[in-house]
Structure formats: structure tokens, C-alpha cells
Protein backbone atom coordinates (compact mmCIF):
# COMPACT_ATOMS: atom_id res chain seq x y z
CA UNK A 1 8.02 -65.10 85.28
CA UNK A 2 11.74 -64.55 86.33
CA UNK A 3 14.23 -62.24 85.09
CA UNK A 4 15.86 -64.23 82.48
CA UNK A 5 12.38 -64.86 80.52
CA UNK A 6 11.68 -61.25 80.86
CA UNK A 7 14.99 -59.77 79.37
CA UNK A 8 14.56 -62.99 76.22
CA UNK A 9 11.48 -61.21 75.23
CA UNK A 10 13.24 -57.73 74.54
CA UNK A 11 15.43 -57.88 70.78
CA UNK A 12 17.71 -55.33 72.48
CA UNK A 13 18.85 -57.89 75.06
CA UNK A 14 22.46 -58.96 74.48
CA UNK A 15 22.75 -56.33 70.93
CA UNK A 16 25.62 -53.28 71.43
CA UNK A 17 24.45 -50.06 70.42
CA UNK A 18 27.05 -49.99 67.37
CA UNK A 19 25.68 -52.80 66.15
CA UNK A 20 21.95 -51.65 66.30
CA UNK A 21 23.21 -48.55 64.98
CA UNK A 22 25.03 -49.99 62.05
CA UNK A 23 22.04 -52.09 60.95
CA UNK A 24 19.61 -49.42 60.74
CA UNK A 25 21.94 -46.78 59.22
CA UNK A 26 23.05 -49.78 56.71
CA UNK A 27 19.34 -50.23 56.19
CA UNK A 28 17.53 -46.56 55.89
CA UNK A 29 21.01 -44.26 55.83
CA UNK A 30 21.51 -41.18 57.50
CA UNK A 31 19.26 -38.83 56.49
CA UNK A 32 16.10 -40.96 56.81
CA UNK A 33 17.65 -41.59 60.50
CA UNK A 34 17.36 -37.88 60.56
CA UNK A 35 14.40 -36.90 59.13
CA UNK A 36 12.27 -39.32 61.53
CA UNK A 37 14.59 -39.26 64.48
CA UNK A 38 15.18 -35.02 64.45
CA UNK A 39 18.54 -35.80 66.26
CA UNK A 40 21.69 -33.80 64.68
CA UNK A 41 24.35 -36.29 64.85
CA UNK A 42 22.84 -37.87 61.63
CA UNK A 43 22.87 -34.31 59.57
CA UNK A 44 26.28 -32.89 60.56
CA UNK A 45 28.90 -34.65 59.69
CA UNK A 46 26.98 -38.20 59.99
CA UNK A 47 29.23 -41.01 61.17
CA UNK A 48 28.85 -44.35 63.17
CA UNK A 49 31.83 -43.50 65.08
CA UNK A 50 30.39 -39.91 66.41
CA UNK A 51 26.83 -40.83 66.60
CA UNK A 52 27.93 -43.67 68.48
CA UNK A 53 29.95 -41.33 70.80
CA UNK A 54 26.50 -38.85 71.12
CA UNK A 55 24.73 -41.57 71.79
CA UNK A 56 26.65 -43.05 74.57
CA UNK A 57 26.59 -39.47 76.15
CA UNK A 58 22.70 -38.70 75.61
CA UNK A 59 20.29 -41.39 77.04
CA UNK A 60 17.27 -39.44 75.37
CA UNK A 61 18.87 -40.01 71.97
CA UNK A 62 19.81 -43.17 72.83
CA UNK A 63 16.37 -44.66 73.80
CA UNK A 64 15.01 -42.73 70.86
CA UNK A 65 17.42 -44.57 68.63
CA UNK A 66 16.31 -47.52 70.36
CA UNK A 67 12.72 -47.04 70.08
CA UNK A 68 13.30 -46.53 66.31
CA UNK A 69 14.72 -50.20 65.52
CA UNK A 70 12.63 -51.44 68.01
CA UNK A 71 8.88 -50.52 66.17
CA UNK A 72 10.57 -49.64 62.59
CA UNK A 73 13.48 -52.17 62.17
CA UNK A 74 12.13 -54.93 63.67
CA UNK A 75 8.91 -53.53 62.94
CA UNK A 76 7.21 -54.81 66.42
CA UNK A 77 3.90 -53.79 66.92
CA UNK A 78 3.77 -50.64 69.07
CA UNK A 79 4.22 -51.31 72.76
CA UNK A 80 1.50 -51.17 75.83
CA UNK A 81 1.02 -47.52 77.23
CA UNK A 82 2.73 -49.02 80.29
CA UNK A 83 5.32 -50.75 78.73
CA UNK A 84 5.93 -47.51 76.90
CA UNK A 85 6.40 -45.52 79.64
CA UNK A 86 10.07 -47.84 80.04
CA UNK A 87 13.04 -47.72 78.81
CA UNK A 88 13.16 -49.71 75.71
CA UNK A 89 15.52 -51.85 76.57
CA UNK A 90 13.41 -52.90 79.98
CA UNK A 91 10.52 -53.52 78.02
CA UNK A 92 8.99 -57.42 77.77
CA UNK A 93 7.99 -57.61 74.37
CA UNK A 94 4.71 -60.37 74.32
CA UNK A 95 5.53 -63.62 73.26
CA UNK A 96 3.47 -63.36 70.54
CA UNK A 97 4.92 -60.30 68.96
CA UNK A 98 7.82 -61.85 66.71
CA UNK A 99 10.53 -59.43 65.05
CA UNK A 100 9.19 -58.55 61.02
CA UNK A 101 10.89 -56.77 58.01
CA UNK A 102 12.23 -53.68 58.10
CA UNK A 103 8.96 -50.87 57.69
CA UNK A 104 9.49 -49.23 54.13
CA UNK A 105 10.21 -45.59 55.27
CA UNK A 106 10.69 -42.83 52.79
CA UNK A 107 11.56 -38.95 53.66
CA UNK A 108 8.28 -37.98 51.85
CA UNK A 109 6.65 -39.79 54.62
CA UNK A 110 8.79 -37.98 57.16
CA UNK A 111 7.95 -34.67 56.40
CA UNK A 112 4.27 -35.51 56.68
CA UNK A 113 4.87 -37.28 59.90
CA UNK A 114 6.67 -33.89 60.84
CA UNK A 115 3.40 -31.59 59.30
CA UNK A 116 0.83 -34.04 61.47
CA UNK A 117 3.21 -32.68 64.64
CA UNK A 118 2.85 -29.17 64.07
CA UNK A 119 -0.58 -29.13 63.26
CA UNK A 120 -1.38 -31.14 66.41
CA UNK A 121 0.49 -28.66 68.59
CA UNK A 122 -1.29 -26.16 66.70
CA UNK A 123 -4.69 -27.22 67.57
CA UNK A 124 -3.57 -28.19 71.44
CA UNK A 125 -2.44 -24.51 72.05
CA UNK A 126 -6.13 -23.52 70.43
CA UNK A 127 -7.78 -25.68 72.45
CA UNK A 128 -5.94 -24.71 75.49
CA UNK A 129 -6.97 -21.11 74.83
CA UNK A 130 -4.98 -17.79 75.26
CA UNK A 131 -5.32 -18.53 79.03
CA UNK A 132 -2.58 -21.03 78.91
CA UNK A 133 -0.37 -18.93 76.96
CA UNK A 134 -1.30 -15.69 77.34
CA UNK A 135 2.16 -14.97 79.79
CA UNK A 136 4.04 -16.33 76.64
CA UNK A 137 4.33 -13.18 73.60
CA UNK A 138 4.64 -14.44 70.28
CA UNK A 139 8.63 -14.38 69.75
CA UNK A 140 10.13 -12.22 66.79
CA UNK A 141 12.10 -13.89 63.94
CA UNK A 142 15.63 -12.81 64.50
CA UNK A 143 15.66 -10.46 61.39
CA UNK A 144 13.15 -8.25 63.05
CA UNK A 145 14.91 -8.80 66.01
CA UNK A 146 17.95 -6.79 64.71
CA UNK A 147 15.68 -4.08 62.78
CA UNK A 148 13.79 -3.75 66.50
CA UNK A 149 17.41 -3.41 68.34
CA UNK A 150 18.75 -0.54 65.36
CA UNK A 151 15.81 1.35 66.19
CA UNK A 152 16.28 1.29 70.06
CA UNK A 153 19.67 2.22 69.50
CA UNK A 154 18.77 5.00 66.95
CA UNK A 155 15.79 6.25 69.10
CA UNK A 156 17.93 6.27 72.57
CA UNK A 157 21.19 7.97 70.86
CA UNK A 158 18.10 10.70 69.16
CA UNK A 159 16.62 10.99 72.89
CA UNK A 160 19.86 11.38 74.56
CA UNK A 161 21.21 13.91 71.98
CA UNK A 162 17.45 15.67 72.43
CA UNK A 163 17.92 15.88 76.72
CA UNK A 164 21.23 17.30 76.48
CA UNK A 165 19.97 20.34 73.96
CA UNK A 166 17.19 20.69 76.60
CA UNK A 167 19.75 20.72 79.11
CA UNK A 168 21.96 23.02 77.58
CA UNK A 169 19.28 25.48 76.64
CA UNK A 170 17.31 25.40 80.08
CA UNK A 171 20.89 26.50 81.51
CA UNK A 172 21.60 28.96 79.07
CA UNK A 173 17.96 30.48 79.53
CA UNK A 174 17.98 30.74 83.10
CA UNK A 175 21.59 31.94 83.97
CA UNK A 176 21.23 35.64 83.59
CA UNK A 177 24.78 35.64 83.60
CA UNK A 178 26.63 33.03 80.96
CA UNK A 179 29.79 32.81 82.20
CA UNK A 180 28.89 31.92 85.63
CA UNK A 181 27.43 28.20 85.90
CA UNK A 182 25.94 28.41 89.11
CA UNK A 183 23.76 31.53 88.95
CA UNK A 184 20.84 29.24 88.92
CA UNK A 185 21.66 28.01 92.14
CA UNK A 186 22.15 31.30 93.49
CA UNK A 187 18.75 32.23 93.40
């Protein structure tokens, strides 16, 4: 099979990423883009002009876009764990697999997509045991972050106030004469 058969079997081949862009976001809009793809240039400000320019930057964004029209747009079946392992846009698409319609996607379905995630990280990290993790402490929310940090400072300013009165009164207790700050060392 040469090169030129290869790169026919790929829809990618010969498409600019503005215009996959454009179809899907013309298609599913921004926030669906966002709520399957978890990239930020479709929630802040959500443009084809500065995705487009994220995009071009970020290669992990870009094959995720990619991906996304790929086995949701064109709704191909999903690809060979080899074939996977590619970029999209190197991947030979079989013969036999012929672009559909668009997959009906709604942001209900994201969020489950999201939940079925998490709980499968969940249950890797339990199955993995406290072995795997147990150099890793569980990390405070920022909130009690803050209270944790007032208390530190509270607690060092209360111990350093608390040495120097020690300080102070061991001094005063063992000078037998107060006006003369080195009769300790005399002795």
C-alpha cells in the first residue's frame, strides 16, 4: 500500500484546522466542545479565531480536537488500539469505515461521561491500594488552607512573644544585680 492510499483513507487529509474547527463548533457550539473536550479556549471567551490560535500552539489540544470530529463528527467507528496510539491525522482509517452523521451529543451526556471518569479513577487508586499513594497526603481545599496558615502565624507570633518573656525573666532572675547585663556571665 503506498503513501498516497494511506493518507486517502484519513478524513483529516487535505482539511485546515479552521475549517474542522468551524464545522464542529457550527454543529455542537462551544460549550458542548467544552464540556466533552475539558479544553478552556471553548469556556473563556470562546472564539474560532483564538481557539484556532491555542490550537496551533498546543498539539495535545489539537489532536484532541481532532480526535473529536474524527469519532463524533464523522462519527467513525473507534480506531484500532494501534492505530490509536497515532496521531490522528497519521491514522489509515479501513476502507470499510465510511464517514456517518454527526453523533447526537447533549451536555447531560457530558457530565455523565465526566462522573464515569472520576469514579473510574476512584476505584483504580482503591485497587492500587494505599501503597501506591501512600507518599501522596490528601491535599487541603484552599479555604482550610488559609485557616491552617492564620493559625501558624497566630501560634508562631504567641510562641515567639512566649520565648522572649522566658528570656526576659530567666535574665532578670539570675542577674543578682539588674543593672548590670552580664552578671550571668560573670559567674
Amino acid at each position: 500500500m503506498s503513501n498516497e492510499t494511506e493518507y486517502q483513507n484519513n478524513p483529516l487529509q487535505g482539511v485546515g484546522l479552521q475549517t474542522i474547527l468551524t464545522e464542529i463548533v457550527d454543529h455542537y457550539g462551544f460549550k458542548i466542545l467544552y464540556a466533552y473536550l475539558n479544553i478552556n479556549c471553548f469556556k473563556t471567551n470562546p472564539s474560532i479565531e483564538s481557539s484556532l490560535k491555542f490550537l496551533k500552539k498546543t498539539d495535545w489540544a489539537r489532536e484532541k480536537v481532532e480526535s473529536f470530529y474524527l469519532y463524533k463528527y464523522k462519527n467513525l467507528p473507534r480506531a484500532s488500539a494501534k492505530q490509536f496510539e497515532l496521531p490522528p491525522r497519521d491514522r489509515i482509517i479501513p476502507e470499510d469505515h465510511k464517514p456517518g452523521k454527526p453523533a447526537e451529543l447533549t451536555l447531560k451526556q457530558a457530565e455523565n461521561i465526566r462522573e464515569m471518569r472520576i469514579k473510574r479513577a476512584e476505584e483504580k487508586e482503591q485497587k492500587m491500594g494505599n501503597r501506591a499513594y501512600a507518599h501522596k497526603k490528601p491535599r487541603p481545599n484552599k479555604a482550610e488552607n488559609l485557616k491552617t496558615d492564620n493559625a501558624k502565624t497566630e501560634n508562631s507570633k504567641t510562641e515567639s512573644s512566649k520565648a522572649k518573656n522566658t528570656r526576659t525573666e530567666t535574665s532578670k532572675s539570675s542577674n543578682q544585680d539588674s543593672d548590670d547585663p552580664w552578671a550571668s556571665w560573670k559567674k
